[in-house]
Protein backbone atom coordinates (compact mmCIF):
# COMPACT_ATOMS: atom_id res chain seq x y z
CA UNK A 1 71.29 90.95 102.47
CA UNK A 2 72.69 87.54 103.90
CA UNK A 3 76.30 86.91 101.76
CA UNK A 4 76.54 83.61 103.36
CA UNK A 5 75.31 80.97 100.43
CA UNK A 6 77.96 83.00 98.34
CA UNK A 7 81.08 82.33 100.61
CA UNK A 8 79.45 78.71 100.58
CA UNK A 9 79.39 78.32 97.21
CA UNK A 10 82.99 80.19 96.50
CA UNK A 11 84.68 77.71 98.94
CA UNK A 12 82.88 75.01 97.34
CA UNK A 13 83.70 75.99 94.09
CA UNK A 14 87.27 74.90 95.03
CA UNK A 15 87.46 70.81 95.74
CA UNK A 16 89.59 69.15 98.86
CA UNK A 17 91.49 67.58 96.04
CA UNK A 18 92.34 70.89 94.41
CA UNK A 19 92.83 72.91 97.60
CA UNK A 20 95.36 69.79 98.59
CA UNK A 21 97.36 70.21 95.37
CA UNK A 22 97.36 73.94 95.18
CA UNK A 23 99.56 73.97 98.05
CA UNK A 24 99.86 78.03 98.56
CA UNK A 25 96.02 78.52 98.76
CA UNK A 26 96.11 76.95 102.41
CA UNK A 27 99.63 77.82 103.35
CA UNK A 28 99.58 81.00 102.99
CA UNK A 29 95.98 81.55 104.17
CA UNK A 30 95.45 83.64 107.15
CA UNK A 31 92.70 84.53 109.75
CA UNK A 32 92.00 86.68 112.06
CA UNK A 33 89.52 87.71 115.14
CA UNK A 34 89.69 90.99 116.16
CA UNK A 35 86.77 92.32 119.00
CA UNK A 36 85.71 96.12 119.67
CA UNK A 37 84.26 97.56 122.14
CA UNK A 38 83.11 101.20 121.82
CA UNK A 39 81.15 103.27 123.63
CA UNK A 40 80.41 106.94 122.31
CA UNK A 41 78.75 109.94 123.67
CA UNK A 42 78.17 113.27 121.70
CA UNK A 43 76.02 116.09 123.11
CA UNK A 44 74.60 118.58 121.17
CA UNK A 45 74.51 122.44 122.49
CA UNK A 46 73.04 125.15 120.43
CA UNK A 47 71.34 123.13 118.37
CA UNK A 48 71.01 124.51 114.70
CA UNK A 49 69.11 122.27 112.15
CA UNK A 50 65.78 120.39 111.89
CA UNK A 51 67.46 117.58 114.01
CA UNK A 52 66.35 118.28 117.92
CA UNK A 53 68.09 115.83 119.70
CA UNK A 54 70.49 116.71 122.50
CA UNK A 55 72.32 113.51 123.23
CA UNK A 56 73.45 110.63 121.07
CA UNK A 57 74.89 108.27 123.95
CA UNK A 58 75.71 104.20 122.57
CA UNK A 59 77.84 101.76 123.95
CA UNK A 60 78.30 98.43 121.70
CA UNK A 61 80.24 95.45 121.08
CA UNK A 62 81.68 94.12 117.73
CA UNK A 63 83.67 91.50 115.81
CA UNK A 64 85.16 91.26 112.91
CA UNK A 65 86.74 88.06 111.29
CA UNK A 66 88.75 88.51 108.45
CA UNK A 67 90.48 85.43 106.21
CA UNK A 68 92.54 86.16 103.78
CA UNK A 69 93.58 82.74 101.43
CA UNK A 70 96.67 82.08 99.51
CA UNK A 71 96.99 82.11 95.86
CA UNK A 72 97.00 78.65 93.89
CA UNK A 73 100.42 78.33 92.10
CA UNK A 74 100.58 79.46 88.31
CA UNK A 75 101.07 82.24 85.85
CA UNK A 76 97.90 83.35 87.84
CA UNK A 77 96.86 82.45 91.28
CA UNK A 78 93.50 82.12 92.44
CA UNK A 79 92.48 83.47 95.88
CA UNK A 80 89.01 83.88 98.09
CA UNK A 81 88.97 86.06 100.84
CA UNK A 82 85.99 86.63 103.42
CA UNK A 83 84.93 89.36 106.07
CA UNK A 84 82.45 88.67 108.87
CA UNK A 85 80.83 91.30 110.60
CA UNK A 86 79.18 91.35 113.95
CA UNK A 87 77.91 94.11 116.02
CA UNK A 88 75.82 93.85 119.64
CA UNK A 89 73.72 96.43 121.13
CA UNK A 90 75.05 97.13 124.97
CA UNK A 91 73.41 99.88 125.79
CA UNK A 92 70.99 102.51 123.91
CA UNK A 93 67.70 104.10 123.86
CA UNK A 94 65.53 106.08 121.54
CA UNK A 95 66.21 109.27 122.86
CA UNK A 96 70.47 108.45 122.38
CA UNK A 97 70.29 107.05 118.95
CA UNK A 98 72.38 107.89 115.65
CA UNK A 99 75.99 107.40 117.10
CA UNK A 100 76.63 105.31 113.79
CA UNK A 101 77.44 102.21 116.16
CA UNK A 102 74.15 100.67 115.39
CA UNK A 103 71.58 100.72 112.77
CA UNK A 104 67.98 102.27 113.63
CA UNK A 105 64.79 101.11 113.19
CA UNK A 106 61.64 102.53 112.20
CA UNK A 107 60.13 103.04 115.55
CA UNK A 108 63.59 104.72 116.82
CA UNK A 109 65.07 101.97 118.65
CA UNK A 110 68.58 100.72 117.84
CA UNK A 111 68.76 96.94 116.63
CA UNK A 112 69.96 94.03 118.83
CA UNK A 113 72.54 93.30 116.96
CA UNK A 114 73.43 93.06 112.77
CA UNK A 115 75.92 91.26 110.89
CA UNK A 116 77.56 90.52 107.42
CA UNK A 117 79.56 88.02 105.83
CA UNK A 118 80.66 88.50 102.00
CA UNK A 119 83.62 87.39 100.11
CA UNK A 120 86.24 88.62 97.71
CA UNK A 121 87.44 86.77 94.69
CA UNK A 122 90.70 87.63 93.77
CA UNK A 123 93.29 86.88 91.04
CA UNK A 124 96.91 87.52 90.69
CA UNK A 125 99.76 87.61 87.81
CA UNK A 126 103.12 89.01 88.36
CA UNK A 127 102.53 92.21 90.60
CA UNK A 128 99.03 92.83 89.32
CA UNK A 129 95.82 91.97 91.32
CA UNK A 130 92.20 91.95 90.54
CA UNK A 131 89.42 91.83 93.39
CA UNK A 132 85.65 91.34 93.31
CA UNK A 133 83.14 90.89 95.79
CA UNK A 134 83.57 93.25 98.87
CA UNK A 135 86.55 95.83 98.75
CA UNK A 136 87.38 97.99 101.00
CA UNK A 137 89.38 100.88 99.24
CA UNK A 138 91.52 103.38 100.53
CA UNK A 139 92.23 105.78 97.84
CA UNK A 140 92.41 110.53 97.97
CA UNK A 141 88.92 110.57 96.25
CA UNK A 142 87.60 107.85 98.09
CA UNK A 143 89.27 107.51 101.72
CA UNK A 144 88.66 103.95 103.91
CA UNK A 145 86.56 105.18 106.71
CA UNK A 146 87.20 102.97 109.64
CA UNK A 147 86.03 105.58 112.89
CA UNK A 148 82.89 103.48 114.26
CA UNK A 149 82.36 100.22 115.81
CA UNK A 150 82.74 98.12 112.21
CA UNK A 151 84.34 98.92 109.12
CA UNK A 152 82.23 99.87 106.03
CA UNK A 153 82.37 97.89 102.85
CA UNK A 154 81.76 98.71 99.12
CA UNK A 155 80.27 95.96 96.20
CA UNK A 156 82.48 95.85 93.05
CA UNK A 157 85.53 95.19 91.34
CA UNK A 158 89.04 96.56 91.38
CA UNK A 159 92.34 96.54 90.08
CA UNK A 160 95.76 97.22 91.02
CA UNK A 161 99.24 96.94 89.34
CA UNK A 162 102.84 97.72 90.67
CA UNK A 163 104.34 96.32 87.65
CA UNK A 164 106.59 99.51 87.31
CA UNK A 165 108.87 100.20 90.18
CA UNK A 166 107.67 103.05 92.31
CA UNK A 167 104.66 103.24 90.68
CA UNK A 168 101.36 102.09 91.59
CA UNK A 169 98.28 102.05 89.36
CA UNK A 170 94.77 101.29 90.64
CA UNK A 171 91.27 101.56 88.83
CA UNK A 172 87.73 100.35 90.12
CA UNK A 173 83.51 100.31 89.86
CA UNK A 174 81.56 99.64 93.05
CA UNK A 175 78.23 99.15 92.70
CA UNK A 176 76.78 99.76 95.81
CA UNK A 177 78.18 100.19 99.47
CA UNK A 178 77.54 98.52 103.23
CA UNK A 179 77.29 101.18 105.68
CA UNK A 180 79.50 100.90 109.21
CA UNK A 181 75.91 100.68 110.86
CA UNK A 182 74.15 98.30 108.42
CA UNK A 183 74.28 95.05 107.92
CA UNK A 184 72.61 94.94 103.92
CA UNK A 185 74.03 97.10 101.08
CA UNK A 186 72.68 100.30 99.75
CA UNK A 187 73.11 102.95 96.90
CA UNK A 188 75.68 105.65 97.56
CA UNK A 189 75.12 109.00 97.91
CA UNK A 190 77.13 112.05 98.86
CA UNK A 191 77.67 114.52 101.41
CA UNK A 192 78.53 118.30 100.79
CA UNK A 193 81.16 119.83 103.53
CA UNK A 194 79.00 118.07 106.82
CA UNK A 195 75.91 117.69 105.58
CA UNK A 196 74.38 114.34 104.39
CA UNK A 197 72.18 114.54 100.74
CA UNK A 198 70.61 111.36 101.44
CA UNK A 199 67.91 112.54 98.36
CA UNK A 200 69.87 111.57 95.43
CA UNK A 201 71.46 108.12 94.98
CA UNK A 202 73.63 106.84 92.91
CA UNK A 203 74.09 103.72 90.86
CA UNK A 204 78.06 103.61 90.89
CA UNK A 205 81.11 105.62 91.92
CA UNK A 206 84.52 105.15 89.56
CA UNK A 207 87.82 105.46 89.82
CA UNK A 208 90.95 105.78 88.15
CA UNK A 209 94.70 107.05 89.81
CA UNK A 210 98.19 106.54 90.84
CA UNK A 211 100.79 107.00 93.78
CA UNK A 212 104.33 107.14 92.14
CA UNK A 213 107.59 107.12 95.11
CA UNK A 214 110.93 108.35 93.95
CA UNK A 215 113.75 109.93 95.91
CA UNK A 216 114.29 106.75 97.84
CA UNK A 217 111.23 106.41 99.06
CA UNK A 218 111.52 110.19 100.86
CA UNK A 219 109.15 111.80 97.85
CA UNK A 220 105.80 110.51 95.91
CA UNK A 221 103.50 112.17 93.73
CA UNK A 222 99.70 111.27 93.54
CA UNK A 223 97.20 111.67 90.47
CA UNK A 224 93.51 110.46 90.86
CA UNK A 225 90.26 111.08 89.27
CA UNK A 226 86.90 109.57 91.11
CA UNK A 227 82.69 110.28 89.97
CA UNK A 228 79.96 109.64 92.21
CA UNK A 229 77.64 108.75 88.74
CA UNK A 230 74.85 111.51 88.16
CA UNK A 231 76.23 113.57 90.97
CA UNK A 232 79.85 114.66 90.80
CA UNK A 233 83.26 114.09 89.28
CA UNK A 234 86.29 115.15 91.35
CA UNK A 235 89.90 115.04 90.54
CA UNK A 236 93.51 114.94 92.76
CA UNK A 237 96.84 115.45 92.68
CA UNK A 238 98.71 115.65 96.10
CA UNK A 239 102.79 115.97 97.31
CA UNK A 240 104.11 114.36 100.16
CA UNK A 241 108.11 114.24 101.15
CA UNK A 242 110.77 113.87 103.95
CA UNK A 243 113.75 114.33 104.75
CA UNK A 244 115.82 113.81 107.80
CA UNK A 245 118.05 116.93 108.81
CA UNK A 246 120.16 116.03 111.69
CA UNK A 247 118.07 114.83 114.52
CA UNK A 248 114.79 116.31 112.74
CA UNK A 249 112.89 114.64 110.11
CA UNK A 250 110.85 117.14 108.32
CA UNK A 251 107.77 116.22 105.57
CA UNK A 252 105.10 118.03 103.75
CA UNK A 253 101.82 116.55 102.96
CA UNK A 254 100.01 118.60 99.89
CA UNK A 255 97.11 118.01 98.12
CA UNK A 256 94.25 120.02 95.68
CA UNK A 257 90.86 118.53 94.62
CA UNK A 258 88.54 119.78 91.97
CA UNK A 259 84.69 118.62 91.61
CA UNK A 260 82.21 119.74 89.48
CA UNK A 261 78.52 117.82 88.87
CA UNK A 262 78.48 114.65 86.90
CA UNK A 263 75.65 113.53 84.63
CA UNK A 264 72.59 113.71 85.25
CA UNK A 265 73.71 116.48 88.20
CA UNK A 266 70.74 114.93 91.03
CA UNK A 267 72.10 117.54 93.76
CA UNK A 268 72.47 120.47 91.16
CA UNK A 269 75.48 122.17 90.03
CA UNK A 270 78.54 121.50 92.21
CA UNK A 271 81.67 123.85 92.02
CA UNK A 272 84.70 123.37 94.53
CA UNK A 273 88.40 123.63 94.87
CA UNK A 274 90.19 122.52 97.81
CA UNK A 275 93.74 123.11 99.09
CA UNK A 276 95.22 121.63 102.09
CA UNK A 277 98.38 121.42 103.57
CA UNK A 278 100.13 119.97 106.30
CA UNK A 279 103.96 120.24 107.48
CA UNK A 280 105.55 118.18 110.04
CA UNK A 281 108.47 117.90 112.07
CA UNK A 282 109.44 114.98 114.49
CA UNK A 283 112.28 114.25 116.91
CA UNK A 284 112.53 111.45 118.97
CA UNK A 285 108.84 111.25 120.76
CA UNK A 286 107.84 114.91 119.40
CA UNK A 287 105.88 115.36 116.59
CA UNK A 288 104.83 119.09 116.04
CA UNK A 289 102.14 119.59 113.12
CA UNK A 290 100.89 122.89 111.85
CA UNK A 291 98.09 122.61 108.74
CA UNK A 292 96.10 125.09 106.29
CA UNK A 293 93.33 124.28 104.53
CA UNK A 294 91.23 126.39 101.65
CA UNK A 295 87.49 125.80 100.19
CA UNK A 296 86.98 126.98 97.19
CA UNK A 297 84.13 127.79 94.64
CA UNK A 298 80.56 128.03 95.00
CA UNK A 299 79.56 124.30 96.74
CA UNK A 300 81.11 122.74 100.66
CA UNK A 301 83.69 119.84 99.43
CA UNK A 302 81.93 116.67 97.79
CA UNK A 303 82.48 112.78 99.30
CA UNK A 304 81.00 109.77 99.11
CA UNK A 305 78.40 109.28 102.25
CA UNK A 306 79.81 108.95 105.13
CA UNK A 307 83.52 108.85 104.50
CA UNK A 308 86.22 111.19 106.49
CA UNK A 309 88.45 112.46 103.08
CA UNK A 310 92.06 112.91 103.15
CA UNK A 311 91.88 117.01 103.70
CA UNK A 312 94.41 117.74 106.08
CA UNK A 313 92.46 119.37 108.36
CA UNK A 314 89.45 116.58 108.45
CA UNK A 315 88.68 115.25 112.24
CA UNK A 316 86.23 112.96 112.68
CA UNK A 317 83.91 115.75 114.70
CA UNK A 318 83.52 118.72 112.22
CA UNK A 319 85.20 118.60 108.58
CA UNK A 320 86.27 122.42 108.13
CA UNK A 321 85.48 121.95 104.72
CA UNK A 322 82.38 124.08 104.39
CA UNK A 323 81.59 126.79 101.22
CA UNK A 324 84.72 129.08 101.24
CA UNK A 325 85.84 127.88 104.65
CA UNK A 326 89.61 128.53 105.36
CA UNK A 327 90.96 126.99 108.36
CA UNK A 328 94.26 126.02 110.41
CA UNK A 329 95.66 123.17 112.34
CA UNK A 330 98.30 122.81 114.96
CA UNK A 331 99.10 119.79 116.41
CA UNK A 332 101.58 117.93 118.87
CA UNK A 333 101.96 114.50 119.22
CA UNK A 334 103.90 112.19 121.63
CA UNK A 335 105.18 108.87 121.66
CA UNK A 336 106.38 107.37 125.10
CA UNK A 337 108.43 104.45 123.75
CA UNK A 338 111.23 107.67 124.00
CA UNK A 339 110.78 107.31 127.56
CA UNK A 340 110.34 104.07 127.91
CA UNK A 341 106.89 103.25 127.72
CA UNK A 342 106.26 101.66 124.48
CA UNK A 343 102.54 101.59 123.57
CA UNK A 344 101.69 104.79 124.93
CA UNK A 345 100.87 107.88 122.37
CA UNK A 346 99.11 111.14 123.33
CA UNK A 347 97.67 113.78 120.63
CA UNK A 348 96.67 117.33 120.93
CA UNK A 349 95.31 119.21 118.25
CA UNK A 350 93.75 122.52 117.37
CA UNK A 351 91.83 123.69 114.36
CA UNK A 352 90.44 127.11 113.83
CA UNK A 353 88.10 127.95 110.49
CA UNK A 354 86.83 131.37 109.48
CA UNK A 355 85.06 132.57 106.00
CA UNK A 356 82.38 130.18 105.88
CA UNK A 357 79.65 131.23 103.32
CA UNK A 358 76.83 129.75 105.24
CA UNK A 359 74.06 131.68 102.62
CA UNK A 360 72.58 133.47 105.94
CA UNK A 361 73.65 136.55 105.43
CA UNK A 362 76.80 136.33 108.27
CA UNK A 363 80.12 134.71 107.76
CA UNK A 364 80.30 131.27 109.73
CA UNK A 365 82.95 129.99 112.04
CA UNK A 366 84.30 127.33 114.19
CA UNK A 367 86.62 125.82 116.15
CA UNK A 368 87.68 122.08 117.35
CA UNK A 369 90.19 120.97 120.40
CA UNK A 370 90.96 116.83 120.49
CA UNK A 371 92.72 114.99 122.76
CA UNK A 372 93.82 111.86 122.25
CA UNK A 373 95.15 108.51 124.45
CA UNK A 374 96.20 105.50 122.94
CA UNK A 375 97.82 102.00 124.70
CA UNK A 376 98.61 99.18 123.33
CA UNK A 377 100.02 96.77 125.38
CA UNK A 378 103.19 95.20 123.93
CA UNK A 379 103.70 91.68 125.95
CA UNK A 380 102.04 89.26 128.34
CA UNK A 381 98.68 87.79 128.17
CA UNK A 382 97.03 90.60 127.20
CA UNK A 383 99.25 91.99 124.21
CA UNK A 384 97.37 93.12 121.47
CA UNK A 385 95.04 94.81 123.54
CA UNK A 386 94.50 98.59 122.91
CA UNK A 387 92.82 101.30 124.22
CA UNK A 388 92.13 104.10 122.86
CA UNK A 389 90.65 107.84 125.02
CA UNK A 390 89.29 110.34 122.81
CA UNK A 391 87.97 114.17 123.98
CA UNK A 392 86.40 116.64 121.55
CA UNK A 393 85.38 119.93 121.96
CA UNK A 394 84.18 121.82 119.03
CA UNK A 395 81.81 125.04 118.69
CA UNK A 396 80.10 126.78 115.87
CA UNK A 397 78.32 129.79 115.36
CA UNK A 398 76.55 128.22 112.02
CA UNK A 399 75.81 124.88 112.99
CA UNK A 400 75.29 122.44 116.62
CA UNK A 401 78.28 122.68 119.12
CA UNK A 402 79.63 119.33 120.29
CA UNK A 403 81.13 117.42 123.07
CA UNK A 404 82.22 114.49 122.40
CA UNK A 405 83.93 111.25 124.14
CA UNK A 406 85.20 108.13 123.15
CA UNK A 407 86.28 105.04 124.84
CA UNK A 408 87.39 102.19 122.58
CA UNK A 409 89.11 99.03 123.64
CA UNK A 410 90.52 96.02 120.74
CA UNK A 411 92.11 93.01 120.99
CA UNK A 412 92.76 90.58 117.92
CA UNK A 413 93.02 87.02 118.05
CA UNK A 414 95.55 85.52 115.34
CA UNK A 415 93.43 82.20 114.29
CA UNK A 416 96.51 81.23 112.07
């Protein structure tokens, strides 16, 4: 779908002689250029699944321009925002396809190139702010998903208020969603634990919640409730706090979800409970992480396709979040600004899950080692350039084995 006439006619909508005396429209406008390049390899051992291929190997370049507008003065201020999308083919081939860089066509072969440009009207009175067009929400039941070469998008319209202090309210409808490797919109649909149920679609996915900070900002609570219409309803309430004890700071991050079909039920009955938990404790450049996570019921955990979720144990390569999967993290992470070399950050995590009800008659299990290098380099001519190293290693005895790399370089222009 080609957004273009709409950002045409939004901007039009607002005159040179009203954009001149609505002085905080243009003032406080800002844009943005920011380029990606990513190139990602997976390869498949032990392949387990109707999907045969061994090797998904891409390597592609994108763009993404992002304005953001001022408000015109008033009780309530008038805004447009826009988000142009861009992403070129580099390298590919049929038999390397379905890295989720680039969209495929029918005949296998991974487009050219695809793009997208939509807007966002928004509105704003006192600390209250309603958005329509393309949001991008980042919410427990319905987590931003930003792990490819562009960003997905979803169609709708939202609403947020922080008119109480320490509390935040937000509530929403999205109509349909833009994949990270499409350039038109779609219908949603849902994925159970790690696998896709591309079958049943759905018309809308709703949501309602709140994030309330007390404590002096070292505590916050978290209630949300999202549906995925016709195929599930899921609800959250999570924990997270801090507190500094001597040269320590130590936090907690808990949450629990609970889903059960919606509707008209398209996938079936759906019955899950998830715990997770994840406790932290940093000093100067050390972070040391260690993370338990529980799946619950009779169903793998529900999401909206093809989002990561907030579970603390969730990596981008496997999701440990399978029927009656338990499973535990431990992680250490540096940062080299403690020695001097500000930019650099290193991450090493392990996660091991047992008790998987795979409905074969044996109990499944797996396990998942990451490494991760990131620089960003802080001044010069080339700061704002990052680069990011990722390794994976993760095995199965239920479903394919992986190894995985990922090289990802950005660099954002500030237009003004």
């Amino acid at each position: 779908m080609n957004h273009t006439p709409c950002v045409v006619l939004g901007l039009t909508l607002l005159s040179p002689s009203l954009l001149a005396a609505e002085g905080g429209f243009l003032e406080d406008a800002k844009a943005s250029l920011g380029a990606r390049n990513y190139y990602f390899s997976r390869d498949y051992g032990d392949i387990v699944g109707a999907n045969r291929q061994s090797r998904a190997e891409e390597w592609a370049q994108g763009f993404i321009l992002d304005f953001k507008s001022g408000y015109t003065p008033g009780t309530v201020g008038f805004g447009v925002d826009a988000l142009g999308l861009l992403g070129i083919r580099l390298d590919s081939s049929p038999d390397r396809v379905n890295t989720g860089l680039l969209p495929v066509h029918g005949d296998g072969r991974a487009a050219a190139e695809y793009s997208r440009l939509a807007p966002t009207f928004k509105a704003r009175w006192s600390k209250s702010e309603l958005r329509l067009g393309e949001l991008q929400p980042n919410l427990p039941v319905l987590t931003f998903s930003d792990i490819r070469l562009l960003p997905p998008t979803y169609q709708g319209i939202s609403l947020s208020s922080a008119e109480l202090e320490g509390l935040t309210v937000q509530a929403g409808h999205l109509s349909s969603t833009h994949l990270r490797n499409e350039g038109g919109d779609d219908r949603m649909s849902a994925m159970l634990g790690h696998v896709p149920m591309r079958q049943a679609q759905s018309d809308a996915f709703d949501y309602v919640g709140g994030d309330y900070g007390f404590n002096a900002g070292q505590s916050s609570v978290s209630l949300w409730y999202g549906q995925l219409q016709d195929i599930y309803r899921q609800g959250f309430v999570g924990l997270k706090h801090s507190k500094p004890v001597g040269d320590w700071v130590l936090s907690a991050n808990l949450g629990y979800f609970s889903a059960r079909e919606a509707g008209d039920a398209r996938l079936g009955r759906i019955d899950n409970q998830a715990f997770f938990s994840l406790l932290t404790a940093r000093r100067g450049g050390h972070g040391f992480h260690v993370g338990y996570q529980g799946i619950y019921g009779d169903s793998p955990f529900p999401r909206v396709f093809a989002n990561i979720s907030p579970l603390g144990n969730e990596v981008p390569t496997y999701e440990f979040a399978y029927t009656d999967e338990r499973s535990w993290q431990l992680r250490y992470d540096y940062n080299f600004a403690a020695q001097g070399i500000p930019g650099l950050t290193a991450t090493v995590r392990y996660i091991s899950g047992d008790n998987v009800d795979t409905g074969q008659g044996f109990e499944g299990r797996d396990r998942e080692r990451d490494i991760d290098l990131g620089y960003a380099v802080q001044s010069g001519v080339l700061k704002g350039l990052g680069i990011r190293v990722r390794n994976a290693m993760a095995r199965s005895n239920y479903r394919s084995d992986i190894d995985e790399n990922r090289l990802i370089l950005v660099y954002t222009w500030q237009l003004f």
